[in-house]
C-alpha atoms as a PDB file:
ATOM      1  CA  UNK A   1     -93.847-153.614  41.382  1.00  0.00           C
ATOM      2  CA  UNK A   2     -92.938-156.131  44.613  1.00  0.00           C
ATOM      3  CA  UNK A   3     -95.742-158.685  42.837  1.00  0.00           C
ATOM      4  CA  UNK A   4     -93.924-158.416  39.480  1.00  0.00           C
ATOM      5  CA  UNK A   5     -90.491-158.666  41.301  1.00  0.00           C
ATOM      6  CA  UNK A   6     -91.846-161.882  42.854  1.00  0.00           C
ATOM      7  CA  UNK A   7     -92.928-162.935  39.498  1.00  0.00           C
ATOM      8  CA  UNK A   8     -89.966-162.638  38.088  1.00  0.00           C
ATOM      9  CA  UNK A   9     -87.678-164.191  40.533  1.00  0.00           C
ATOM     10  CA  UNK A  10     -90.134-167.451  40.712  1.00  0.00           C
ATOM     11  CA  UNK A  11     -89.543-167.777  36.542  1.00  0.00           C
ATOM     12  CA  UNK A  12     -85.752-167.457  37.423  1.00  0.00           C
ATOM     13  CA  UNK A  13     -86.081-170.187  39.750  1.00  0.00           C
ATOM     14  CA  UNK A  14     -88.234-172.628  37.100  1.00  0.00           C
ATOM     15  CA  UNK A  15     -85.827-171.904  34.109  1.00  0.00           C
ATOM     16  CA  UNK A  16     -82.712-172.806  37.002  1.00  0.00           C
ATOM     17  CA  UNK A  17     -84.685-175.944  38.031  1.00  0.00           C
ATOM     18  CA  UNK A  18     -85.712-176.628  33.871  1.00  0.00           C
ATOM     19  CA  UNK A  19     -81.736-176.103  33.447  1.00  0.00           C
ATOM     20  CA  UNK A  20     -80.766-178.127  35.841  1.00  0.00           C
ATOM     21  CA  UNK A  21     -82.957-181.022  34.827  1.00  0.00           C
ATOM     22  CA  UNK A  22     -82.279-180.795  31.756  1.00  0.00           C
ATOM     23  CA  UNK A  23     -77.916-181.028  32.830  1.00  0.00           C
ATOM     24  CA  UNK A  24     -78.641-184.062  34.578  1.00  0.00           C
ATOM     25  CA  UNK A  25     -80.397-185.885  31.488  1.00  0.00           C
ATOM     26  CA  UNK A  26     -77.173-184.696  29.299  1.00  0.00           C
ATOM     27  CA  UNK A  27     -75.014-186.114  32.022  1.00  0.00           C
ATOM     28  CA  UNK A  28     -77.423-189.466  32.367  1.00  0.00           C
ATOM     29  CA  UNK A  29     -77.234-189.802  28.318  1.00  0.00           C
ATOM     30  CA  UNK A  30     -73.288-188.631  28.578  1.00  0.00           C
ATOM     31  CA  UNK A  31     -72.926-191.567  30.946  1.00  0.00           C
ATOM     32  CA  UNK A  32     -74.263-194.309  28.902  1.00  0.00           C
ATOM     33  CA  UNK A  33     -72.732-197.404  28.253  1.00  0.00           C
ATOM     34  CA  UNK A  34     -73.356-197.852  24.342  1.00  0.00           C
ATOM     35  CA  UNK A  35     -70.099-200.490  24.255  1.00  0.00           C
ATOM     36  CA  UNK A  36     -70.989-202.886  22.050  1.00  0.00           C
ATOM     37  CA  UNK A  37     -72.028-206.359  24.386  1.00  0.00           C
ATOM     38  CA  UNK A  38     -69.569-208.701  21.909  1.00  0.00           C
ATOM     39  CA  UNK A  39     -66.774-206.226  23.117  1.00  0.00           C
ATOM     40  CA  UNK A  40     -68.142-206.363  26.555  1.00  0.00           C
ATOM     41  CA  UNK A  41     -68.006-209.630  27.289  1.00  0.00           C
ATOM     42  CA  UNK A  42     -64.835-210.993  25.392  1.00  0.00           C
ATOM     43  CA  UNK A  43     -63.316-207.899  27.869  1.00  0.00           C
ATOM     44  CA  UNK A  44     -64.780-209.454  30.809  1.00  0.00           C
ATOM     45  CA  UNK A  45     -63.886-212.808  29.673  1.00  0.00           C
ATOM     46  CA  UNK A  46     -67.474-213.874  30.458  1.00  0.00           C
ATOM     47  CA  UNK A  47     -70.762-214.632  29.087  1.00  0.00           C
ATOM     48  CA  UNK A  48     -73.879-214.181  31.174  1.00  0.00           C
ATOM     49  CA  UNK A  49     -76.820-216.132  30.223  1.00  0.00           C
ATOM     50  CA  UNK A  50     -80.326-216.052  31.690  1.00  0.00           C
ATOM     51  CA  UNK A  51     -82.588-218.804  31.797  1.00  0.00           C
ATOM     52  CA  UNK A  52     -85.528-220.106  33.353  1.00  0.00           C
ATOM     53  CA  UNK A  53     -85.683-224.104  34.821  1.00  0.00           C
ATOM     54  CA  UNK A  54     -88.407-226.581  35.175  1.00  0.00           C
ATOM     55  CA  UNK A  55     -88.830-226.343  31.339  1.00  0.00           C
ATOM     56  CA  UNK A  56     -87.396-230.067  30.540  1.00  0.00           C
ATOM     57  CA  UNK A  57     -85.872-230.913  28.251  1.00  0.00           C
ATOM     58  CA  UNK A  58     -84.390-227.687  27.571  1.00  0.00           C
ATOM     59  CA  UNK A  59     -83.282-226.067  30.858  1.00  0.00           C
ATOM     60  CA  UNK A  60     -83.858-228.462  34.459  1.00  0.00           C
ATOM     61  CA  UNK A  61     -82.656-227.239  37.503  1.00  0.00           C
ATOM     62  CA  UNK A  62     -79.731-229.797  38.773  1.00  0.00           C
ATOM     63  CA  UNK A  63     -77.507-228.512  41.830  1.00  0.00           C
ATOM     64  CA  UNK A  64     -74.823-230.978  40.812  1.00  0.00           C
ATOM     65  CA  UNK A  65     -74.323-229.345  37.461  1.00  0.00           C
ATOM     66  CA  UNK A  66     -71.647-226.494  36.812  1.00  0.00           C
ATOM     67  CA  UNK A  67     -74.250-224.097  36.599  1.00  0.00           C
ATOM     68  CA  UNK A  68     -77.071-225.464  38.390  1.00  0.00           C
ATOM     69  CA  UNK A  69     -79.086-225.835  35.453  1.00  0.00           C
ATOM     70  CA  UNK A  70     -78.739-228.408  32.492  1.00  0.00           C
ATOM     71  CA  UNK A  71     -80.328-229.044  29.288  1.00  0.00           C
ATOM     72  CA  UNK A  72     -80.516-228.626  25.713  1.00  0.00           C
ATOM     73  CA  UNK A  73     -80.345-224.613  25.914  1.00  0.00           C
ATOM     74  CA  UNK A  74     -77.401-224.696  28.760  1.00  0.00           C
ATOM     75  CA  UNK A  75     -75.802-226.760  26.103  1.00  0.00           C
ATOM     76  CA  UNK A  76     -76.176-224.282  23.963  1.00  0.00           C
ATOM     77  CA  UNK A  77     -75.338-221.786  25.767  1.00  0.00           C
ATOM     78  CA  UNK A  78     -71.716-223.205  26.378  1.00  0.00           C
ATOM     79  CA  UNK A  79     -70.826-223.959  22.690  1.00  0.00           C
ATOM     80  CA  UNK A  80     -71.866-220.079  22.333  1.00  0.00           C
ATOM     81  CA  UNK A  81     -69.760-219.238  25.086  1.00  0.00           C
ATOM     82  CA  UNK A  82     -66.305-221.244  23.754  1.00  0.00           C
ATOM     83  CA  UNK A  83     -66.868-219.742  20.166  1.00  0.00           C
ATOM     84  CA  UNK A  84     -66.495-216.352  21.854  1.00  0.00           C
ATOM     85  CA  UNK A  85     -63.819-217.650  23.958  1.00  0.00           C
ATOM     86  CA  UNK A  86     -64.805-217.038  27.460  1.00  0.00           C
ATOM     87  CA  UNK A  87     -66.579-218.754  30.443  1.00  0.00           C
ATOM     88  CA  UNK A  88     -70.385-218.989  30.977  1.00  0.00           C
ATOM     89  CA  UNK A  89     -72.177-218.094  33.706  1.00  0.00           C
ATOM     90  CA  UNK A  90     -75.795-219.105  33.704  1.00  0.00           C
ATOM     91  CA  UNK A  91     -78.918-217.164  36.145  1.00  0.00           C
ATOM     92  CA  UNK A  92     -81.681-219.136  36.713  1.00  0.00           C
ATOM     93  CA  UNK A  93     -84.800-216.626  36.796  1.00  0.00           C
ATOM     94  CA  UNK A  94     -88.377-216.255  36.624  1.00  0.00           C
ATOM     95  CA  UNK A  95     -89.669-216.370  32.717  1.00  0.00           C
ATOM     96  CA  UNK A  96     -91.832-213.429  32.975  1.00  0.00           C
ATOM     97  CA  UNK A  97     -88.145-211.131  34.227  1.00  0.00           C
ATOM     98  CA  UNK A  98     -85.998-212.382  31.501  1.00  0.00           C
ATOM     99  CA  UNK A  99     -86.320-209.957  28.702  1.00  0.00           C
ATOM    100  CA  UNK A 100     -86.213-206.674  31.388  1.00  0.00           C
ATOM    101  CA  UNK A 101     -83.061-208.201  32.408  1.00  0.00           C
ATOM    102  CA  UNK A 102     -81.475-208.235  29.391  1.00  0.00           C
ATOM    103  CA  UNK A 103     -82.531-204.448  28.526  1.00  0.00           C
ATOM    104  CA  UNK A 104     -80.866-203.493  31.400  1.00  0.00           C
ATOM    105  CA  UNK A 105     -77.735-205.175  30.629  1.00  0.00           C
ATOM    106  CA  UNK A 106     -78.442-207.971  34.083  1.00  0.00           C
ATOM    107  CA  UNK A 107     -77.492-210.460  31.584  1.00  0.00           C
ATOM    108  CA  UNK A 108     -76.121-211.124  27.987  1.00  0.00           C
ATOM    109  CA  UNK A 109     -78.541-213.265  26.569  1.00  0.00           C
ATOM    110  CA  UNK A 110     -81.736-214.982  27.102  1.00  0.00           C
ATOM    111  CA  UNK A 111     -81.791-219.037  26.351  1.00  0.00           C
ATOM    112  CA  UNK A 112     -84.759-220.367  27.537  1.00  0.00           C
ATOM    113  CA  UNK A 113     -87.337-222.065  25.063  1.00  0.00           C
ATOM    114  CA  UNK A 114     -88.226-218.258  24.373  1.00  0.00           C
ATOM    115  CA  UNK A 115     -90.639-218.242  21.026  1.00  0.00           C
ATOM    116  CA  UNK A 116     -89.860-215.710  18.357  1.00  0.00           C
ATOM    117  CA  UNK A 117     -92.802-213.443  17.790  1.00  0.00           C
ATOM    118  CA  UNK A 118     -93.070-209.727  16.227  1.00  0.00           C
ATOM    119  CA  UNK A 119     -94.068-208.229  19.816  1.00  0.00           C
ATOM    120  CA  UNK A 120     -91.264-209.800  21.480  1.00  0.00           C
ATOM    121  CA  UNK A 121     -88.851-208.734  18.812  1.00  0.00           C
ATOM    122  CA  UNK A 122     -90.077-205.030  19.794  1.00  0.00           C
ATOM    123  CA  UNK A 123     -87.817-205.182  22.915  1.00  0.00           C
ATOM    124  CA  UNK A 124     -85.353-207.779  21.827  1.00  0.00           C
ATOM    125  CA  UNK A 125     -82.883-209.195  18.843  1.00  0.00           C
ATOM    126  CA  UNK A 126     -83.517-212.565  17.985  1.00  0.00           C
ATOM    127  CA  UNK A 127     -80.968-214.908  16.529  1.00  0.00           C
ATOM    128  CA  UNK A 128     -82.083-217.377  14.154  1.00  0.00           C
ATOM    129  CA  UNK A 129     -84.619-219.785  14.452  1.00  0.00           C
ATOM    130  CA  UNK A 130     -82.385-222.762  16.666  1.00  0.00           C
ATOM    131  CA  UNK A 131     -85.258-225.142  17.183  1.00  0.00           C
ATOM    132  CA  UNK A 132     -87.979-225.334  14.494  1.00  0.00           C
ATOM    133  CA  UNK A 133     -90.187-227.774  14.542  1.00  0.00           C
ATOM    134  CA  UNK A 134     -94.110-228.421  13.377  1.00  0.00           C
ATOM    135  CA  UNK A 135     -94.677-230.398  16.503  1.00  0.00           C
ATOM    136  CA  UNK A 136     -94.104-227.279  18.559  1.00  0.00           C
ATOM    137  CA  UNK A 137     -97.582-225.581  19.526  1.00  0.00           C
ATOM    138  CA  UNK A 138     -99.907-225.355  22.635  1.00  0.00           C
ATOM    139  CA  UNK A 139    -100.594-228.605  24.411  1.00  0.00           C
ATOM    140  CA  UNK A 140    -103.393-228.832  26.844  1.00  0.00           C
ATOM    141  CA  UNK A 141    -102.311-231.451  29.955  1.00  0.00           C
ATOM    142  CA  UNK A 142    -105.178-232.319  32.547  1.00  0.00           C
ATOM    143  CA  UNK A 143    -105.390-234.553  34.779  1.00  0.00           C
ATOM    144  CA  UNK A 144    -106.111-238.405  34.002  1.00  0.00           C
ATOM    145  CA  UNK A 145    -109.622-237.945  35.891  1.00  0.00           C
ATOM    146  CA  UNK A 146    -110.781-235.073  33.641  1.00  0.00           C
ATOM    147  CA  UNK A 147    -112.994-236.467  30.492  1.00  0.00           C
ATOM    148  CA  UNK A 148    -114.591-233.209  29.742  1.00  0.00           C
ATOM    149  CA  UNK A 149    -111.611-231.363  28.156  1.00  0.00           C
ATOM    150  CA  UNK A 150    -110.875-232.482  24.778  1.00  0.00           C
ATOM    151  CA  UNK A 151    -110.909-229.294  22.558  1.00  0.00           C
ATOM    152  CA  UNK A 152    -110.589-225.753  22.942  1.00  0.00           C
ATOM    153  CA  UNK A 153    -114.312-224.906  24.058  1.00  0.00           C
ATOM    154  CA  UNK A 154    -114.486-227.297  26.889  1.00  0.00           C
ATOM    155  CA  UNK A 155    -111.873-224.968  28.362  1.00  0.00           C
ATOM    156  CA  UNK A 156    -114.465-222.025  28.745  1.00  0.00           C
ATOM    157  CA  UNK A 157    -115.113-221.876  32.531  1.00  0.00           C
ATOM    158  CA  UNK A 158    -112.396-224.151  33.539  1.00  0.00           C
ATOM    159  CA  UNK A 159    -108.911-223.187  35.999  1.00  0.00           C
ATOM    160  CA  UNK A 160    -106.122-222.618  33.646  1.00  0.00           C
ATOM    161  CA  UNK A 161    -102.385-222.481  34.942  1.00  0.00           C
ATOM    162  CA  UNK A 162     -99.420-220.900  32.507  1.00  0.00           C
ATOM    163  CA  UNK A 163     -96.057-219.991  33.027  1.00  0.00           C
ATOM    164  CA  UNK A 164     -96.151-216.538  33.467  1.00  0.00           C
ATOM    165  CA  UNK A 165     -94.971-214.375  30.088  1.00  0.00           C
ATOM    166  CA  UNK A 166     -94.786-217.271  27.711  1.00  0.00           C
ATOM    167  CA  UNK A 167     -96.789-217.894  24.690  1.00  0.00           C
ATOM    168  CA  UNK A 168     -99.199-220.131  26.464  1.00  0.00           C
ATOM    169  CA  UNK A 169     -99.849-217.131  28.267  1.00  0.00           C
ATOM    170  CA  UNK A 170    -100.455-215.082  25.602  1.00  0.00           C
ATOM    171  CA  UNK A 171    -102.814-217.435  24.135  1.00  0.00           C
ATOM    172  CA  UNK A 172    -105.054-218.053  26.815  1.00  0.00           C
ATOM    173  CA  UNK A 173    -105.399-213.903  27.049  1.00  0.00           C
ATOM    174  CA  UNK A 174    -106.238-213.192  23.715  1.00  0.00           C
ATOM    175  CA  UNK A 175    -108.749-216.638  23.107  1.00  0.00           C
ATOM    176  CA  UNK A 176    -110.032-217.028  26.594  1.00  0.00           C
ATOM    177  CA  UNK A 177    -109.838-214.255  28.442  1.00  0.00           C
ATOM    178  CA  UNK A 178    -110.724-211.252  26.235  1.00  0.00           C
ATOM    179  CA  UNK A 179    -113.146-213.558  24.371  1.00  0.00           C
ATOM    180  CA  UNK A 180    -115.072-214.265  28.159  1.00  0.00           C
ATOM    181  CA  UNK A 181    -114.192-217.900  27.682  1.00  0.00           C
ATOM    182  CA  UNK A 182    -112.374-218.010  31.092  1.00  0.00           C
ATOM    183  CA  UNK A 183    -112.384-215.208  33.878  1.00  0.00           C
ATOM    184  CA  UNK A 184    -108.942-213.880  34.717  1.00  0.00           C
ATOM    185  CA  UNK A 185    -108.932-214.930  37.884  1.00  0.00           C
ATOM    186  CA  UNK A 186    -109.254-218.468  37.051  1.00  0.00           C
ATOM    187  CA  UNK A 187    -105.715-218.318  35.367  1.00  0.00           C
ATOM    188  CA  UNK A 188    -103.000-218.987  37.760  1.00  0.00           C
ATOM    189  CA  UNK A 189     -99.819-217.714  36.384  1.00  0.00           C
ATOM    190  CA  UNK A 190     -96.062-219.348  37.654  1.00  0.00           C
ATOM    191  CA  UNK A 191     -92.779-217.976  37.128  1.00  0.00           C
ATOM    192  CA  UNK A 192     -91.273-221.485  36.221  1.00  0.00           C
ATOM    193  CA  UNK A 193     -93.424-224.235  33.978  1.00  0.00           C
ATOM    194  CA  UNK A 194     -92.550-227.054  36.847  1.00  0.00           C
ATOM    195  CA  UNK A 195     -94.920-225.187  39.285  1.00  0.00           C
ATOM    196  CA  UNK A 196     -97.773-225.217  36.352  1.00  0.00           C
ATOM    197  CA  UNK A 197     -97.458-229.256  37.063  1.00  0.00           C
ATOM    198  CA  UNK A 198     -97.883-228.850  41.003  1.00  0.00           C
ATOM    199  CA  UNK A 199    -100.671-226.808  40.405  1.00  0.00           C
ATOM    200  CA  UNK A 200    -102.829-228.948  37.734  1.00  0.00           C
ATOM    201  CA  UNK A 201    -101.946-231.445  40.640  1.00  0.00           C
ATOM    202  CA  UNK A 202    -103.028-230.175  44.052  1.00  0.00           C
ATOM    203  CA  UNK A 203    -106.263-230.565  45.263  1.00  0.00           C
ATOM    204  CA  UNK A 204    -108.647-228.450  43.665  1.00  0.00           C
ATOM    205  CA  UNK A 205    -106.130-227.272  41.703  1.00  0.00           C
ATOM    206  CA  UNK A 206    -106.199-226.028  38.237  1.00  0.00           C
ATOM    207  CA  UNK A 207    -108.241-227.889  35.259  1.00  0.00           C
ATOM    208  CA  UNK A 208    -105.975-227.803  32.559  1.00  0.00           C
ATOM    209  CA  UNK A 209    -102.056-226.417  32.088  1.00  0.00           C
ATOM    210  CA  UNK A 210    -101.344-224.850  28.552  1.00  0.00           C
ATOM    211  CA  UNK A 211     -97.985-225.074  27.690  1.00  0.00           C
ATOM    212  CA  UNK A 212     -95.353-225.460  24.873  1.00  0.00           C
ATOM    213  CA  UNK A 213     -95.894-228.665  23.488  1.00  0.00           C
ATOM    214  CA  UNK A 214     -92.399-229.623  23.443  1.00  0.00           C
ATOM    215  CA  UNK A 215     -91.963-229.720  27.260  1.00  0.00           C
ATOM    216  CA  UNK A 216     -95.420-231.412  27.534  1.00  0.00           C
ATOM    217  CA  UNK A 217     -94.412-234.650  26.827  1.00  0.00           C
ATOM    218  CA  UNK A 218     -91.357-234.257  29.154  1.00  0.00           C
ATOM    219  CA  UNK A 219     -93.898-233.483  32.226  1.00  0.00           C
ATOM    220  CA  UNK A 220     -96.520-236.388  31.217  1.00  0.00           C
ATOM    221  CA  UNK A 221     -93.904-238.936  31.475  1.00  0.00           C
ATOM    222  CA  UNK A 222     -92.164-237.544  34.659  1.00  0.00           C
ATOM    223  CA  UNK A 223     -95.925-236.732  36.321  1.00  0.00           C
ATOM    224  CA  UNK A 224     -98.244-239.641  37.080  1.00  0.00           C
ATOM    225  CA  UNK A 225    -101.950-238.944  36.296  1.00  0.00           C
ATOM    226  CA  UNK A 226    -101.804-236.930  33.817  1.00  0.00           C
ATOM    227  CA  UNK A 227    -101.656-236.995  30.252  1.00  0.00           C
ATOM    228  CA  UNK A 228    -101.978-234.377  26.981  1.00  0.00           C
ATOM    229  CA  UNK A 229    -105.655-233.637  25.856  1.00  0.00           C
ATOM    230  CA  UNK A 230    -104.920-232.022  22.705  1.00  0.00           C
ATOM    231  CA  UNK A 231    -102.720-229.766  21.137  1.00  0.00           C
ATOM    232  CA  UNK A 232    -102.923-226.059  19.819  1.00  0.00           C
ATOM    233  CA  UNK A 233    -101.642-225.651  16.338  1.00  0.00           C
ATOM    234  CA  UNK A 234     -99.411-222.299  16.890  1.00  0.00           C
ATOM    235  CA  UNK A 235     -96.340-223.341  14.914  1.00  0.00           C
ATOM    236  CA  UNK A 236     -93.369-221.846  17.036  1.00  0.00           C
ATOM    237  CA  UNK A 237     -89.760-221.757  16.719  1.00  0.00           C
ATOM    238  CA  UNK A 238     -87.525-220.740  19.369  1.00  0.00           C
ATOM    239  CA  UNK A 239     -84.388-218.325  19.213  1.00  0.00           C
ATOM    240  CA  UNK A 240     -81.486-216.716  21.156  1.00  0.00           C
ATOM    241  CA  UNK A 241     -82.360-213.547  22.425  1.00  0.00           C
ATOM    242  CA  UNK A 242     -80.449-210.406  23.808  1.00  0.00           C
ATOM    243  CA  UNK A 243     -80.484-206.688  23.418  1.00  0.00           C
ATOM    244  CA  UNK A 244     -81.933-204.576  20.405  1.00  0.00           C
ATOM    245  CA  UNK A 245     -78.936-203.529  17.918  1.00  0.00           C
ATOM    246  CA  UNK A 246     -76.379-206.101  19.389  1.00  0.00           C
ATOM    247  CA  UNK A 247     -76.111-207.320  15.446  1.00  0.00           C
ATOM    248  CA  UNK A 248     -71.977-208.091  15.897  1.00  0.00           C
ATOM    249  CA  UNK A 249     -73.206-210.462  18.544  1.00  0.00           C
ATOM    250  CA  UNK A 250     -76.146-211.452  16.748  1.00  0.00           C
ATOM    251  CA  UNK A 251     -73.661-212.339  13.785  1.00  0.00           C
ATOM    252  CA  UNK A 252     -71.559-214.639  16.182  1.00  0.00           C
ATOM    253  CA  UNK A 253     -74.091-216.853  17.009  1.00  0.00           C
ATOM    254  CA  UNK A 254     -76.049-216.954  13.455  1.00  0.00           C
ATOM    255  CA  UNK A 255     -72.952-217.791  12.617  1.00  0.00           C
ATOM    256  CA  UNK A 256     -72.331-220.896  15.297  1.00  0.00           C
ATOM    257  CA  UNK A 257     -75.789-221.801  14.524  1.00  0.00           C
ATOM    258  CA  UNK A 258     -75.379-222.405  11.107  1.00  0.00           C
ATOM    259  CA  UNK A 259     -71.888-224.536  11.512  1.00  0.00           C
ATOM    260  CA  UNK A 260     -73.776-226.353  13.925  1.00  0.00           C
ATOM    261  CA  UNK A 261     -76.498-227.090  11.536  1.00  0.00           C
ATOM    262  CA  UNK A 262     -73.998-228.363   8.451  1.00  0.00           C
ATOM    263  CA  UNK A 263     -71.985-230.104  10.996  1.00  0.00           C
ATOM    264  CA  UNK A 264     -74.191-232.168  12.577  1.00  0.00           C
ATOM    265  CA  UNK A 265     -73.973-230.897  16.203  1.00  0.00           C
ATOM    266  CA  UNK A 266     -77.466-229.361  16.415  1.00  0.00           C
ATOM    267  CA  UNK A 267     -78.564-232.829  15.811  1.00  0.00           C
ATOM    268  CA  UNK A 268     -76.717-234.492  17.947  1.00  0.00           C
ATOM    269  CA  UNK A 269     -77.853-231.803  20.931  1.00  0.00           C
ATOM    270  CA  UNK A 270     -81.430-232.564  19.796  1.00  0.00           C
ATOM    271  CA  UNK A 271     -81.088-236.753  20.028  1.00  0.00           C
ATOM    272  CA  UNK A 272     -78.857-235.898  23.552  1.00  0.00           C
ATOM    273  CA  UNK A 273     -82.194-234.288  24.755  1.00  0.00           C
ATOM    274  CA  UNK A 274     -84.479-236.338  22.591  1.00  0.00           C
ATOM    275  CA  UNK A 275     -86.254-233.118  20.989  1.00  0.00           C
END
């Protein structure tokens, strides 16, 4: 009888603990801010962007600047900002952190030479396309000394360096890496492009950067001894980026894009930054 009071009083205290679990969940779910980010941030009079410098000509880190950052995407990111009629405030971070921050509501949206692709689209909305272009692919920079990389094989066995979470990335994993090309610890992965540079650089350093070719002309001009090897055909286009189901704000901005587009400021943003 004691052993089956025991019994019973230890199920009493699971089913309290199961109960009070589950409360805390209701009250977690209860709390949950499902305010619509357009609404948010006209009420705040505010919109955050994140962003990543060292990614020329699109975002470049300049202290002098209002928001420490310039280029095509900060641009951008203020026309956005006075169609919704507030201020912009702009957080320089790591690539690879960008799209966790803007899940977790850190910042608004994401404008940073990020490529639309169907598994980033799992965790984010994209806006339209805002830069398309053919010439935007994979471009391989080495250094002006190296004469034995000049197409994608000669990079099996080599040092690769990527910015971390980008497309370049993603490349080099699924045709180096899981094809035993290139050992994953012989690619060195950088929160911000600019570092990829430093690293190709240094001595023995990294044999070969992959990166978006439309920042890889940008580097080779600004970088002596170095130059592009050959490009990747990958085709991207880059887009706006911020929470899943934000399609009010999503609207705002497809929208602005498109009245850029027939007015001719998109192409006047694109000959300002020479992309």
């Amino acid at each position: 009888m004691a052993k089956s009071s025991k019994t019973i009083q230890m199920a009493a205290v699971a089913i309290v603990a199961i109960v009070a679990v589950a409360a805390i969940g209701f009250v977690l779910l209860g709390n949950q801010d499902d305010t619509p980010a357009l609404e948010k941030i006209k009420k705040r009079g505010k919109l955050i962007v994140g962003t990543s410098s060292g990614f020329p000509p699109f975002e470049i880190a300049n202290p002098d600047s209002p928001y420490g950052v310039e280029g095509f995407d900060i641009d951008l990111a203020k026309k956005i900002a006075d169609k919704l009629g507030v201020e912009l405030e702009v957080q320089d971070l790591d690539f690879d952190v960008l799209i966790q921050s803007v899940i977790e509501g850190k910042i608004d949206l994401i404008l940073a030479g990020m490529t639309i692709n169907s598994d980033r689209a799992q965790s984010v909305l994209f806006s339209n396309p805002y830069f398309v272009d053919q010439n935007i692919n994979q471009a391989v920079i080495v250094k002006d000394s190296t004469t034995d990389i000049t197409k994608v094989d000669d990079l099996a066995g080599k040092k690769i360096t990527v910015n971390s979470g980008t497309t370049g990335y993603y490349w080099v994993e699924e045709h180096l890496i899981n094809t035993g090309k290139v050992a994953a610890g012989n690619v060195i992965q950088y929160g911000t492009a600019s570092n990829t540079v430093q690293e190709l650089l240094r001595p023995n350093g990294a044999d070969a950067i992959i990166i978006d070719s439309a920042v890889a002309q940008e580097f080779v001009e600004n970088n002596a001894g170095i130059h592009i090897a050959f490009t990747i055909p990958t085709n991207e286009s880059y887009g706006v980026a911020m929470k899943l189901g934000e399609t009010s704000l999503a609207k705002e901005i497809n929208d602005l894009l498109a009245e850029m587009e027939s007015n001719g400021e998109m192409n006047a943003l694109r000959e300002k930054w020479g992309v």
